[in-house]
Protein backbone atom coordinates (compact mmCIF):
# COMPACT_ATOMS: atom_id res chain seq x y z
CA UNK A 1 -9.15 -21.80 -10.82
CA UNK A 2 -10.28 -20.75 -7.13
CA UNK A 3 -13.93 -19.47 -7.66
CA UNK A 4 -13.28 -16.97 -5.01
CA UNK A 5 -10.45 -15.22 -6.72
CA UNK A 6 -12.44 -15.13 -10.41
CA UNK A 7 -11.06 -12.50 -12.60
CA UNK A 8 -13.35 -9.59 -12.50
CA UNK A 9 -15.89 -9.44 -15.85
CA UNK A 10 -14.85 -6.21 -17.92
CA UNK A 11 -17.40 -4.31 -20.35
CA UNK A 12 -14.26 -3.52 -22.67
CA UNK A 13 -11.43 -5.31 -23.46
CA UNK A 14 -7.76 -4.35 -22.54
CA UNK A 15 -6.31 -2.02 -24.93
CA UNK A 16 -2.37 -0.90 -25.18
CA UNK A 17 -3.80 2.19 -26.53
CA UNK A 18 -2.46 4.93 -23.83
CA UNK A 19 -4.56 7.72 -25.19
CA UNK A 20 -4.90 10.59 -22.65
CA UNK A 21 -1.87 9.20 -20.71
CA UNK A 22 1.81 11.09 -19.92
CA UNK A 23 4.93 9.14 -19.95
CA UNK A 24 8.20 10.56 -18.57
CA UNK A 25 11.12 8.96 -20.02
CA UNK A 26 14.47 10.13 -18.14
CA UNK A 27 17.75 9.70 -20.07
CA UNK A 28 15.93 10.33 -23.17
CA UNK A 29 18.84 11.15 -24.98
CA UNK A 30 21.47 9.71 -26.68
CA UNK A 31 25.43 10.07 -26.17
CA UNK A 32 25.90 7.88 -29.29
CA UNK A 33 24.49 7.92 -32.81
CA UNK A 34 22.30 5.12 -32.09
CA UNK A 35 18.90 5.52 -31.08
CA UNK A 36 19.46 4.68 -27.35
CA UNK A 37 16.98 3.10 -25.01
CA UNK A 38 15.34 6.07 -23.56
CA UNK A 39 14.55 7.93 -26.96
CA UNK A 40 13.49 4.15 -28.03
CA UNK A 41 11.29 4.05 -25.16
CA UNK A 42 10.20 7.91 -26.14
CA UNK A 43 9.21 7.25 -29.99
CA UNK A 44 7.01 3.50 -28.96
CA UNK A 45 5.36 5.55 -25.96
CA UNK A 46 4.64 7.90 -28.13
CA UNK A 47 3.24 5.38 -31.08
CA UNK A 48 0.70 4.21 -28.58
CA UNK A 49 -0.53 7.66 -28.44
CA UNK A 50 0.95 9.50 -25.09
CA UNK A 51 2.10 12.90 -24.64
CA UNK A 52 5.92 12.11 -23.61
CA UNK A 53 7.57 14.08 -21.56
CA UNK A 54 11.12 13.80 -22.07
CA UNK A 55 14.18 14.27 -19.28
CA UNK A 56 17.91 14.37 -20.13
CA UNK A 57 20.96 16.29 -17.48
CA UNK A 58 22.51 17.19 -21.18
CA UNK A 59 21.47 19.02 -23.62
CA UNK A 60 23.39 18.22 -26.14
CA UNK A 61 21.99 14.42 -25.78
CA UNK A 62 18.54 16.22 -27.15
CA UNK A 63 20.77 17.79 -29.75
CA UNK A 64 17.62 17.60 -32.72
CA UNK A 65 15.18 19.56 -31.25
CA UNK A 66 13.06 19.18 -34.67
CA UNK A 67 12.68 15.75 -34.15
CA UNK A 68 10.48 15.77 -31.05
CA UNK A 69 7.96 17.41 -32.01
CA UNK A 70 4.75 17.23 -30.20
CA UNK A 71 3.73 14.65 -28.60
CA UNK A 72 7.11 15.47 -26.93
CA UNK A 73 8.04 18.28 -24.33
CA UNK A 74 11.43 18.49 -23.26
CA UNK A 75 12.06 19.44 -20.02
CA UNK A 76 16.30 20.32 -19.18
CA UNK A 77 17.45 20.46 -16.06
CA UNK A 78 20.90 21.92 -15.47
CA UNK A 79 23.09 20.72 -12.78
């Protein structure tokens, strides 16, 4: 390890908590029944504690409102 290039000490350790953080997640819905990666992507953002913001050009892709509740906003854009 160079000396020069030493990792810098931290007082806390690293933490996948993102607390306080917003996450946009485009194509956050799904044109299937399956889950789909950017509603995937929305749910484990959201486990780790962000507010999500979530983007999709259809609506019917968000089709279950109820289901993203906060931490989600949805945000539509029409075309």
């Amino acid at each position: 390890m160079n000396p020069e290039r030493a990792p810098a000490s931290r007082s806390e350790p690293a933490s996948n908590s993102l607390t306080g953080r917003v996450a946009i997640v485009t194509g956050a819905g799904s044109r299937t029944s399956d889950i789909g990666n950017g509603r995937a992507a929305a749910f484990l953002l959201a486990g780790c504690g962000a507010k999500v913001l979530l983007l999709d050009a259809q609506l019917d892709a968000l089709a279950k409102p109820n289901e993203w509740s906060p931490p989600f906003s949805l945000f539509l854009m029409r075309q």
